[in-house]
N, C-alpha and C. Protein backbone atom coordinates (compact mmCIF):
# COMPACT_ATOMS: atom_id res chain seq x y z
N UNK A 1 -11.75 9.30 -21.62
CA UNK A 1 -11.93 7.87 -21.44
C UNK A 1 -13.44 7.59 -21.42
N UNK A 2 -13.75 6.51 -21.98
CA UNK A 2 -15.24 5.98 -22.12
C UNK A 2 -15.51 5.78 -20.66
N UNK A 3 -17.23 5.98 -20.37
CA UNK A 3 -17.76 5.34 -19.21
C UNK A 3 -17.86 4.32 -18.69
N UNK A 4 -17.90 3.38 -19.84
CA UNK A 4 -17.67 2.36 -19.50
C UNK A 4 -16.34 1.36 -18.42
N UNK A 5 -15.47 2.15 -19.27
CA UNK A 5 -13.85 1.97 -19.21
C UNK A 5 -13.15 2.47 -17.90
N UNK A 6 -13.91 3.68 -17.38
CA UNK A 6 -13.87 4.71 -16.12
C UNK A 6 -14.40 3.58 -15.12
N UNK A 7 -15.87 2.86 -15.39
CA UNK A 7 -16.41 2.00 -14.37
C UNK A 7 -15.69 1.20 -14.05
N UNK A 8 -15.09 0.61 -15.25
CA UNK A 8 -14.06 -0.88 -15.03
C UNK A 8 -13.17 -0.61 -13.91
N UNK A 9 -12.69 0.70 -13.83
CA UNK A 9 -10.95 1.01 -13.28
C UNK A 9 -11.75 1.54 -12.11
N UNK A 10 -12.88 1.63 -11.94
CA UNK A 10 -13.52 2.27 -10.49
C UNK A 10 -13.75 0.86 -10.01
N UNK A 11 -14.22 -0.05 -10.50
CA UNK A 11 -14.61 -1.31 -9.83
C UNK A 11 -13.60 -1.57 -9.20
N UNK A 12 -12.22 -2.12 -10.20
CA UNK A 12 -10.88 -2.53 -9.59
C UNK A 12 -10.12 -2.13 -8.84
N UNK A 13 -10.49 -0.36 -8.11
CA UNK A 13 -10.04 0.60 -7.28
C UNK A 13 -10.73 -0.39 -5.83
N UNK A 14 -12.47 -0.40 -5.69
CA UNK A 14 -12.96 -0.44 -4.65
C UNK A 14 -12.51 -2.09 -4.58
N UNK A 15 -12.19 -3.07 -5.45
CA UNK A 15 -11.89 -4.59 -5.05
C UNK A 15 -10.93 -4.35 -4.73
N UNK A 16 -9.44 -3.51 -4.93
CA UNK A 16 -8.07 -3.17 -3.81
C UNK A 16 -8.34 -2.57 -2.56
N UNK A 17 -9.39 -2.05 -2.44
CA UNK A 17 -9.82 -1.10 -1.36
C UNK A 17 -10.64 -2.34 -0.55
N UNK A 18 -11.23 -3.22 -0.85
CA UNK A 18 -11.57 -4.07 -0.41
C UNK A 18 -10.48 -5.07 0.58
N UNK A 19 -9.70 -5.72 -0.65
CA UNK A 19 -8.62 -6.44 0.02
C UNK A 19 -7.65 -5.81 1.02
N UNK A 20 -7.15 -4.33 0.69
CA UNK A 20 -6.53 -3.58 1.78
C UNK A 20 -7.00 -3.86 3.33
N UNK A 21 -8.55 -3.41 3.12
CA UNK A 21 -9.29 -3.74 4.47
C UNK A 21 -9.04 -5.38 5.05
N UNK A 22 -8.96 -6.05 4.18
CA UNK A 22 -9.17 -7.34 4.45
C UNK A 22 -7.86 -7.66 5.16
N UNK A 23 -6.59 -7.26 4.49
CA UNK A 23 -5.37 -7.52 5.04
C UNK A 23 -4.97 -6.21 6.33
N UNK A 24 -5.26 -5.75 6.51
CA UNK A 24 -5.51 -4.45 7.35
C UNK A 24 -6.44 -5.45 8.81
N UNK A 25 -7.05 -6.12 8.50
CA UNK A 25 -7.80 -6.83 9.71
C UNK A 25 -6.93 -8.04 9.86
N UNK A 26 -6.47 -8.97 8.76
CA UNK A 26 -5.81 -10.25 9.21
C UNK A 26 -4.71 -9.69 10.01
N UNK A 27 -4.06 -8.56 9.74
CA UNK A 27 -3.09 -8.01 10.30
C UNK A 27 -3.15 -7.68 12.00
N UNK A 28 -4.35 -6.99 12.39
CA UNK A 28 -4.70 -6.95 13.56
C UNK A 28 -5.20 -8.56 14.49
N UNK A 29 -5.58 -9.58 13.57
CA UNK A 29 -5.77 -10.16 14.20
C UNK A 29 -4.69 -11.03 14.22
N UNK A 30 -3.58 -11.33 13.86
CA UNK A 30 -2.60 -11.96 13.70
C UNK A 30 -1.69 -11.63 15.19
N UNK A 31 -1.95 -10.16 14.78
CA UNK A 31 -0.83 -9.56 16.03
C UNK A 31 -1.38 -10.21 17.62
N UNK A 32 -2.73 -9.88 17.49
CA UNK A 32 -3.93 -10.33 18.45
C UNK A 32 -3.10 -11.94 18.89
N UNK A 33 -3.07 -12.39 17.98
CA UNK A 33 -2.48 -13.98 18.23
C UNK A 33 -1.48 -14.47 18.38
N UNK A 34 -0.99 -13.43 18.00
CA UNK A 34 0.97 -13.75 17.85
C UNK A 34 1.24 -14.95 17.26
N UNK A 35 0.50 -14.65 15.97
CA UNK A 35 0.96 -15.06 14.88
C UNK A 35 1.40 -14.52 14.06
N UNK A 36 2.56 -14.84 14.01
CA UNK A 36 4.35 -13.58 12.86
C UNK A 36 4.04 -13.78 11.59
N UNK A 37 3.51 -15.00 10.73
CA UNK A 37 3.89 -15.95 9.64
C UNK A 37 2.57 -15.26 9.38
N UNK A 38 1.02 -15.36 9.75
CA UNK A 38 0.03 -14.60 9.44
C UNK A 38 0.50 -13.40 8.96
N UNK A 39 0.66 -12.50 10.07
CA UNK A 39 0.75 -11.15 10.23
C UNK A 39 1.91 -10.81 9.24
N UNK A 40 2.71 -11.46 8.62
CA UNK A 40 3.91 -10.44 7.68
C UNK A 40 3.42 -11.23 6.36
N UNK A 41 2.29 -12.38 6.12
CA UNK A 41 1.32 -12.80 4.92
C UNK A 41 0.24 -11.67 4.81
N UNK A 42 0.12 -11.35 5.59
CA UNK A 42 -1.19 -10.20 5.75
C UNK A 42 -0.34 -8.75 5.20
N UNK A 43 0.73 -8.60 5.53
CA UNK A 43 1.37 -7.39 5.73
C UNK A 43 1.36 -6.97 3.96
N UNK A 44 1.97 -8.67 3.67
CA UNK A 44 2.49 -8.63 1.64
C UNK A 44 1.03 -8.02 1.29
N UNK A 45 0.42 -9.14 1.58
CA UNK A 45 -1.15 -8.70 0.87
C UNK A 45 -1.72 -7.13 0.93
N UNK A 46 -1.11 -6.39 2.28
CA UNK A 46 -1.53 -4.68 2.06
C UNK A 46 -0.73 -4.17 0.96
N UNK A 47 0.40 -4.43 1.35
CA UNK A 47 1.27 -4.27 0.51
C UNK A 47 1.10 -3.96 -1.50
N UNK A 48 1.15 -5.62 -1.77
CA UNK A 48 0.12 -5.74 -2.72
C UNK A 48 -1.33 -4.75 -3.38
N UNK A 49 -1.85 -5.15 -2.23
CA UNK A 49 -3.15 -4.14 -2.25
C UNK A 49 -2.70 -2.48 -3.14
N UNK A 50 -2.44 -2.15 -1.94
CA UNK A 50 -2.00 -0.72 -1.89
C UNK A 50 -1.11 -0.18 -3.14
N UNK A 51 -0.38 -1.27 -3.37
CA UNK A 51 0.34 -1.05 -4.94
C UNK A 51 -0.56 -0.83 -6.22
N UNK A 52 -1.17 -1.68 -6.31
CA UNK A 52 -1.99 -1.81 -7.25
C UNK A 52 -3.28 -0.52 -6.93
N UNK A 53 -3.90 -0.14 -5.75
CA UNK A 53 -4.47 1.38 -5.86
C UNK A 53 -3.53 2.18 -6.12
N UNK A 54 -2.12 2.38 -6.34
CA UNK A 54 -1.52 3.63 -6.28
C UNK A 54 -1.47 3.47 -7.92
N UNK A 55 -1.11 2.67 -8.51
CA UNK A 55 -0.76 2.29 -9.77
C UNK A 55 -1.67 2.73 -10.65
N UNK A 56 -2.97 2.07 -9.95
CA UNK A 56 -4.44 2.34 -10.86
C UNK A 56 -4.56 3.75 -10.73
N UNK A 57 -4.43 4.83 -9.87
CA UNK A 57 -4.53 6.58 -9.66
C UNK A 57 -3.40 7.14 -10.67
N UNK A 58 -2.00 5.91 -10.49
CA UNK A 58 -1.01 7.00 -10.80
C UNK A 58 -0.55 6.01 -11.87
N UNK A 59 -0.69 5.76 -13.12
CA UNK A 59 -0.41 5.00 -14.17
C UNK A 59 1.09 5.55 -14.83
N UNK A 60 2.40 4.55 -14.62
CA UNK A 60 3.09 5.32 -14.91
C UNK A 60 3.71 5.10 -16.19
N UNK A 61 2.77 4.39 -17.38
CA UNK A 61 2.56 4.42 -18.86
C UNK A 61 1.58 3.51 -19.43
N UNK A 62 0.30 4.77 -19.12
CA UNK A 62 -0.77 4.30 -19.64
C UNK A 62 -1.08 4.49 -21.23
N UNK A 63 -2.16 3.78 -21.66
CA UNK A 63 -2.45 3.82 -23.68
C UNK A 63 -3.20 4.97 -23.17
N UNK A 64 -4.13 5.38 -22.30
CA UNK A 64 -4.85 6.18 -22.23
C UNK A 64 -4.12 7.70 -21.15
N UNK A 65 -3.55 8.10 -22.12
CA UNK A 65 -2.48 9.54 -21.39
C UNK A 65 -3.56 9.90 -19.90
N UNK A 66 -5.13 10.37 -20.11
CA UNK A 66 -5.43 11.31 -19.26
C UNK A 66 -6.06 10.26 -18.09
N UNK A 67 -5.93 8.75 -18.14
CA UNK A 67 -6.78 7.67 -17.56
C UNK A 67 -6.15 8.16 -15.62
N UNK A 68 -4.97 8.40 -15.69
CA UNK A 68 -5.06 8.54 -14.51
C UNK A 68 -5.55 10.03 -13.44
N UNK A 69 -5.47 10.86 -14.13
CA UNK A 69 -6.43 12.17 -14.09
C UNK A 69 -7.76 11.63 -13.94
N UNK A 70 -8.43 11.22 -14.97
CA UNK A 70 -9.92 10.60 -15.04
C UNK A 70 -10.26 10.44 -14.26
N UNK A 71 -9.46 9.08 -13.18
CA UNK A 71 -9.84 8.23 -12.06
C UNK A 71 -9.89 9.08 -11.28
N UNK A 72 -8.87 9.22 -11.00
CA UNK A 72 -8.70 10.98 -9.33
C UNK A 72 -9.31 11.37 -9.34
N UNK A 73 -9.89 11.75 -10.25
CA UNK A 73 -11.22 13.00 -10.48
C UNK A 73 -12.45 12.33 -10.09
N UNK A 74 -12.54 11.24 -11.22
CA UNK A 74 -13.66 10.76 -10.41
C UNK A 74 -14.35 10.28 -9.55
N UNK A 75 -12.78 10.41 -8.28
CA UNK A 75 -13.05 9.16 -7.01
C UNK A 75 -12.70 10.53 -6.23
N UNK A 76 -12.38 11.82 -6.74
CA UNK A 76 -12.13 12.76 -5.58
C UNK A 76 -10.32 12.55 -5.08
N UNK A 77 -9.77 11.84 -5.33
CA UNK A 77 -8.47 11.29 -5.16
C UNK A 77 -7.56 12.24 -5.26
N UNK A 78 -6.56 13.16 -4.24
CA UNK A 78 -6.11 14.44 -4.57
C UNK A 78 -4.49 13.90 -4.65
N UNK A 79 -3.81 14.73 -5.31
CA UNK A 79 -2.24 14.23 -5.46
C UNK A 79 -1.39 14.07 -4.13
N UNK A 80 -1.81 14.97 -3.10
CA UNK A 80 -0.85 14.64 -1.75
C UNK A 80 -1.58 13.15 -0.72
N UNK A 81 -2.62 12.38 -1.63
CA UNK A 81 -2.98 11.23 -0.97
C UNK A 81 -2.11 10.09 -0.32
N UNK A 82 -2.33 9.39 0.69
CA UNK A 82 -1.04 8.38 0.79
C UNK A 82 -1.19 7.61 0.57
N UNK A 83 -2.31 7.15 -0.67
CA UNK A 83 -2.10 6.29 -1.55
C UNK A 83 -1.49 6.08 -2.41
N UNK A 84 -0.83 7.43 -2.23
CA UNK A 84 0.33 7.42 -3.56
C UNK A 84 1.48 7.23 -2.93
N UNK A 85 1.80 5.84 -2.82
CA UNK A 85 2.97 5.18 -1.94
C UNK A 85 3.58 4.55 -2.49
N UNK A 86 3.65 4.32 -3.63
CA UNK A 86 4.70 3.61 -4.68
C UNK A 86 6.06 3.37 -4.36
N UNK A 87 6.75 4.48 -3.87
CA UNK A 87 7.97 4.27 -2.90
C UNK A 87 8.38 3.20 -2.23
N UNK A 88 7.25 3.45 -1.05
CA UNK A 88 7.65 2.88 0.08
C UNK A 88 7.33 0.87 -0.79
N UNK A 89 5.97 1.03 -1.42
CA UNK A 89 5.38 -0.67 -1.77
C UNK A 89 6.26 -1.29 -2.31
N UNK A 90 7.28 -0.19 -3.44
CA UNK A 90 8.62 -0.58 -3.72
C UNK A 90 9.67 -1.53 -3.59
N UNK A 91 9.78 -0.55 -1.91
CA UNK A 91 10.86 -1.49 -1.10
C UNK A 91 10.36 -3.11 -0.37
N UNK A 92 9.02 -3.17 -0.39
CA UNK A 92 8.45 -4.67 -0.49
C UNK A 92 8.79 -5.72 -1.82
N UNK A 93 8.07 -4.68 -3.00
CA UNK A 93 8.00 -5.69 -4.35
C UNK A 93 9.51 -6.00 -4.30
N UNK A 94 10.52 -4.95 -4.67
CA UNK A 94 11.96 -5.51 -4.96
C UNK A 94 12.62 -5.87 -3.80
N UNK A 95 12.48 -6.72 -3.09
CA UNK A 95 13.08 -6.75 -1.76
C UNK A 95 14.86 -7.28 -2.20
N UNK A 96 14.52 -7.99 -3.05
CA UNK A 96 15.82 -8.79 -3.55
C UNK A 96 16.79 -7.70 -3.92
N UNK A 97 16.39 -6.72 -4.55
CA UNK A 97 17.35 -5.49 -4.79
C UNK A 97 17.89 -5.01 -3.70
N UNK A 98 17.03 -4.91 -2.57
CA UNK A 98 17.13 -4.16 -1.48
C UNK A 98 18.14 -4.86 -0.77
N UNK A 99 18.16 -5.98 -0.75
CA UNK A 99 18.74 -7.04 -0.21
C UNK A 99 20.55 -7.28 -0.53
N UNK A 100 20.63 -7.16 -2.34
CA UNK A 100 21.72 -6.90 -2.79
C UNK A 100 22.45 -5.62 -2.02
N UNK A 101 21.93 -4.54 -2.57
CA UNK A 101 22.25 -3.15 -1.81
C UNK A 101 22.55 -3.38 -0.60
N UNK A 102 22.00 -3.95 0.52
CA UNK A 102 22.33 -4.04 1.63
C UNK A 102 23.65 -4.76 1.76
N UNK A 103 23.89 -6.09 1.16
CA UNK A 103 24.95 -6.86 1.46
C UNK A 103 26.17 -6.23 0.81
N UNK A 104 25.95 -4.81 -0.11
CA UNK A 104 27.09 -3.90 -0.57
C UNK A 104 27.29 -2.87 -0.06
N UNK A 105 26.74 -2.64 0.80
CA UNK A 105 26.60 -1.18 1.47
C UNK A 105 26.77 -1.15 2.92
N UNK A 106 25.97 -2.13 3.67
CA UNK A 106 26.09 -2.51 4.71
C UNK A 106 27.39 -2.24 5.93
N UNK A 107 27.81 -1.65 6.65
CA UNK A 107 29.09 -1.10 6.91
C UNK A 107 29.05 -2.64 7.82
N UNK A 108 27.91 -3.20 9.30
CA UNK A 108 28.13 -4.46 10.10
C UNK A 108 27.45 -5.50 9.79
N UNK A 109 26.43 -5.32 8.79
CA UNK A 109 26.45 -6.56 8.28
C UNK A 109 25.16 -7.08 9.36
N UNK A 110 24.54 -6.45 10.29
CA UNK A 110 23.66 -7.25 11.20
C UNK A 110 22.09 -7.16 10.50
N UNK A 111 21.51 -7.73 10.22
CA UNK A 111 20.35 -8.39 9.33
C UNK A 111 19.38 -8.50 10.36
N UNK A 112 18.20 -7.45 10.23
CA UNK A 112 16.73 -7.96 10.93
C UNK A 112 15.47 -7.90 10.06
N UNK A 113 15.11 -8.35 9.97
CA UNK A 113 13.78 -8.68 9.01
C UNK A 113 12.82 -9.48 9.54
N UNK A 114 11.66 -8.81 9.11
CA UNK A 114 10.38 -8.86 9.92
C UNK A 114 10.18 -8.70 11.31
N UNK A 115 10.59 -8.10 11.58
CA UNK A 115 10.48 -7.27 13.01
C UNK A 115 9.26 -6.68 13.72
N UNK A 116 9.24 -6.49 15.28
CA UNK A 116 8.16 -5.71 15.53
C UNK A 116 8.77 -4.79 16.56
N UNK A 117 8.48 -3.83 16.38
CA UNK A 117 9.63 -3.13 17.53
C UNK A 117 8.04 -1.94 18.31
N UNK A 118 8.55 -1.86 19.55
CA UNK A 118 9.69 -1.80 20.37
C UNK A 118 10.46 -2.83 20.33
N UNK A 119 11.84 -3.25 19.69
CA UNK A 119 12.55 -4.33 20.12
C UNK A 119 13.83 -3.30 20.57
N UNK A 120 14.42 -3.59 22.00
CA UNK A 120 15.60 -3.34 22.16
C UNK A 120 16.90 -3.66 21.66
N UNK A 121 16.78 -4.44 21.32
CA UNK A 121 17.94 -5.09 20.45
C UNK A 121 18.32 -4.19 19.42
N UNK A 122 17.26 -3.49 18.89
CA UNK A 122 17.32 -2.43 17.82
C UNK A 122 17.86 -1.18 17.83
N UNK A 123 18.18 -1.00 19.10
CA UNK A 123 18.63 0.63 19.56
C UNK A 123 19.78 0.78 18.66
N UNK A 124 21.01 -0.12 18.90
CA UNK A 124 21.79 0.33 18.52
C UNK A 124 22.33 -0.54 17.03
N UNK A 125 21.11 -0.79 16.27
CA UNK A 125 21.26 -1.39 14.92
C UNK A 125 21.15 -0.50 14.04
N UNK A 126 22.09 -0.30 12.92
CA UNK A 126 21.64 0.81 11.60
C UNK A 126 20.41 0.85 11.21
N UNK A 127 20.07 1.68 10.81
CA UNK A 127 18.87 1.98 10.03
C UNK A 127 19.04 0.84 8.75
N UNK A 128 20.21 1.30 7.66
CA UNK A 128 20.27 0.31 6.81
C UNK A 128 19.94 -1.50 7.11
N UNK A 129 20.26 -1.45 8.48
CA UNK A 129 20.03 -3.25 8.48
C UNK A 129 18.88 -3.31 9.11
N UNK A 130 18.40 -2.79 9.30
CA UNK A 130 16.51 -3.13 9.19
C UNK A 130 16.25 -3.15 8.16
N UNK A 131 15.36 -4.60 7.83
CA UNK A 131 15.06 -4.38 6.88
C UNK A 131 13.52 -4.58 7.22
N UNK A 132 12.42 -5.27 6.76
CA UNK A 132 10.75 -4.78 7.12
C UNK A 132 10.44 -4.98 8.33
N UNK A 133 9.73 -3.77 8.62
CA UNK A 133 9.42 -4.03 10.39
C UNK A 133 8.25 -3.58 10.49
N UNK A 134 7.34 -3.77 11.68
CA UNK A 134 6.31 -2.76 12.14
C UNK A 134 6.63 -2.62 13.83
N UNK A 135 6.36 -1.08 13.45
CA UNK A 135 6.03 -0.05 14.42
C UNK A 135 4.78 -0.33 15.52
N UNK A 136 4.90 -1.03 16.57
CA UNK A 136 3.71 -0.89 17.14
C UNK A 136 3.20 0.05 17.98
N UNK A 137 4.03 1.12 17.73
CA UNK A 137 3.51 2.48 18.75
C UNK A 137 2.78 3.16 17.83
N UNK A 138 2.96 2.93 16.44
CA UNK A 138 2.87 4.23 15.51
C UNK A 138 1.88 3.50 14.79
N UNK A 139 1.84 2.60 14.75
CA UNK A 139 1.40 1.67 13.94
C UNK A 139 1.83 2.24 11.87
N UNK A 140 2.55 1.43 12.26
CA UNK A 140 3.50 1.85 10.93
C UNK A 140 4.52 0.37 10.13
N UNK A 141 4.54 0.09 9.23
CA UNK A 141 5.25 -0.51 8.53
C UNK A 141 6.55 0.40 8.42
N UNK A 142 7.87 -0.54 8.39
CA UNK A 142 9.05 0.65 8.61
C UNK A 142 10.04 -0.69 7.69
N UNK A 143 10.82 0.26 6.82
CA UNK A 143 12.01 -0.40 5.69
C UNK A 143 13.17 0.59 6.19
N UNK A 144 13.99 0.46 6.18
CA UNK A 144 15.23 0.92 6.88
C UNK A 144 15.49 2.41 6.97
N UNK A 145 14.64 2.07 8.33
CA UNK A 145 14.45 3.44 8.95
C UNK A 145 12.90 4.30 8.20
N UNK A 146 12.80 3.52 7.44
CA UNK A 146 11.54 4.88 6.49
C UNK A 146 10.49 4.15 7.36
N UNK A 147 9.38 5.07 7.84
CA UNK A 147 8.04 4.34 8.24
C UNK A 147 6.92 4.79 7.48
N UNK A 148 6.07 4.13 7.12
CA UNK A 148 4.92 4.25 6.34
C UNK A 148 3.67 3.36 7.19
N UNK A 149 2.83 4.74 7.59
CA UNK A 149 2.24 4.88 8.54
C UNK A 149 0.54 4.52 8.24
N UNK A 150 0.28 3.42 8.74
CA UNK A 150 -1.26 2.57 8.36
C UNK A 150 -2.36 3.59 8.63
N UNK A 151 -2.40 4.34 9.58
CA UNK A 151 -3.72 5.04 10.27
C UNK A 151 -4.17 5.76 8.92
N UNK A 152 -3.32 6.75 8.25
CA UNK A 152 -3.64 7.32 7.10
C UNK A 152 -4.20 6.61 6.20
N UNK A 153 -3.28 5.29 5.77
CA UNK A 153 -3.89 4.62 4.70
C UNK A 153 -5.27 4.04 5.06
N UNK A 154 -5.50 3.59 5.91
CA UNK A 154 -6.59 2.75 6.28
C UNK A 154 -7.85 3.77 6.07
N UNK A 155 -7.84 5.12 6.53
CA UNK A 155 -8.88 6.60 6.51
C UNK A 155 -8.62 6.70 5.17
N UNK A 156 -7.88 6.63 4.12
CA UNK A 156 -8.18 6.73 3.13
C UNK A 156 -8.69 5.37 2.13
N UNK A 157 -8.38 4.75 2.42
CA UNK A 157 -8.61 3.55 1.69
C UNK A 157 -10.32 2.89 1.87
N UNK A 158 -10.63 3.58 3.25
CA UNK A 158 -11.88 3.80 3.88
C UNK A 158 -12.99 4.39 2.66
N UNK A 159 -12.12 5.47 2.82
CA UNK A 159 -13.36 6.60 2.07
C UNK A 159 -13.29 6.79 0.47
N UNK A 160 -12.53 6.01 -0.04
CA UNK A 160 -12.12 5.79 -1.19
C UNK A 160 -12.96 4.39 -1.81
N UNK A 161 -13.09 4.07 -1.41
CA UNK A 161 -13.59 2.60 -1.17
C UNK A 161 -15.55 3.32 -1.43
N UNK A 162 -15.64 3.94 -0.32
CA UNK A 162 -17.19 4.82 -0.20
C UNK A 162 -17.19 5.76 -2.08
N UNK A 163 -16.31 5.74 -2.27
CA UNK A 163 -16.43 7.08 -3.10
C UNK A 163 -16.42 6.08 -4.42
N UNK A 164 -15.89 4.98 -4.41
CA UNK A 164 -15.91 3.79 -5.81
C UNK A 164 -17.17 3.23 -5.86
N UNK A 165 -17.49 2.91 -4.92
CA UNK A 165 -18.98 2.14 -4.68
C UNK A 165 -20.10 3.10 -5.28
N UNK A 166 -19.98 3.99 -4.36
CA UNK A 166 -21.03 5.41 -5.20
C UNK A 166 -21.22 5.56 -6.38
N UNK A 167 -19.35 5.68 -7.40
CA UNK A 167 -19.45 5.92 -9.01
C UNK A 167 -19.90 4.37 -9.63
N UNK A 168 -19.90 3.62 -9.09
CA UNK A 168 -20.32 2.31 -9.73
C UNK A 168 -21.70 1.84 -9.72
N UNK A 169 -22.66 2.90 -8.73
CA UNK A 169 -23.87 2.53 -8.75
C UNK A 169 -24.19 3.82 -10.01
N UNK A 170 -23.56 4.40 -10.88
CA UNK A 170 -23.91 5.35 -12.15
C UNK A 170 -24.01 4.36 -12.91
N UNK A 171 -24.72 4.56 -14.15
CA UNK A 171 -24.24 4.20 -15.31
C UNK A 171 -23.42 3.78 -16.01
N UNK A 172 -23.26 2.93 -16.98
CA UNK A 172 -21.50 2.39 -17.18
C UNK A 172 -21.70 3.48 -18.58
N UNK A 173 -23.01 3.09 -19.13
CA UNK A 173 -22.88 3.88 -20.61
C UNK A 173 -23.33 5.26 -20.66
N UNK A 174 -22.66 5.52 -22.08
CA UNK A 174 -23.47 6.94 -22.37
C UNK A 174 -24.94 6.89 -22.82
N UNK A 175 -25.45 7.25 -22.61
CA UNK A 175 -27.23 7.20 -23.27
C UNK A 175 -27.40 8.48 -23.71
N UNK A 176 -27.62 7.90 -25.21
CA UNK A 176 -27.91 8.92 -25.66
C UNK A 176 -29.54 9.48 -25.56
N UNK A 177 -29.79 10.60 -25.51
CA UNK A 177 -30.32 11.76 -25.38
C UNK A 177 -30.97 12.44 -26.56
């Protein structure tokens, strides 16, 4: 891949790495306020975020076969990262699927969404009928029963962020020599 082309997809790494942070703080301060309607607007936006860094590392049909190798490499980005969360951002983007599935699968039918637990009420609710929650012990985003855990992302999204900024103060072109 051209240098140029490498810079572009490094820029658009550290502006997700940017917004992550950004929704990563509205998030804390929302909770701070107990504000729900903030805090699960903030939540989409990591969400969001975080999709679009996993996407940009892990291209899953790019014109350029080796573009997502390239990037990793050049941001240091290793394959067991938990930026590579596509999974879990998944069960956000298609919620409507999730939603179908549930109302077919569902054995009681009891529906919680957007949640913050510790909630007692939850003890004895399926896993399946949770549907998005956060964890405030763990600090974790949680889809039925799965938790996907912020502390990691945030340390990486951190230093990833450090490591885009760095390749973007290089050169975009080749000079020739």
């Amino acid at each position: 891949m051209e240098k140029h082309l490498l810079r572009q997809f490094q820029r658009e790494v550290e502006r997700q790495c940017q917004f992550t942070m950004i929704a990563l703080q509205d998030m804390e301060e929302a909770s701070t306020n107990g504000d729900g309607k903030l805090f699960w607007y903030s939540v989409q936006n990591l969400v969001v975020a975080v999709g679009r860094i996993s996407r940009l590392l892990w291209p899953s049909d790019p014109l350029f076969p080796k573009r997502g190798d390239e990037l990793r490499d050049s941001l240091g980005v290793g394959e067991d990262s938990p930026l590579r969360a596509l999974g879990f951002v998944e069960h956000f983007e298609h919620f409507d699927k999730r939603l179908e599935t549930w109302q077919v699968t569902s054995e009681h039918h009891r529906f919680f969404d957007s949640y913050t637990e510790p909630l007692d009420v939850l003890a004895e609710t399926a896993p399946e009928d949770r549907m998005r929650g956060y964890d405030m012990d763990n600090d974790a985003l949680l889809f039925n029963g799965e938790a996907f855990e912020l502390g990691p992302v945030s340390r990486a999204v951190e230093d990833l962020q450090r490591r885009a900024e760095a390749e973007m103060m290089k050169p975009r072109f080749q000079l020739d020599v």
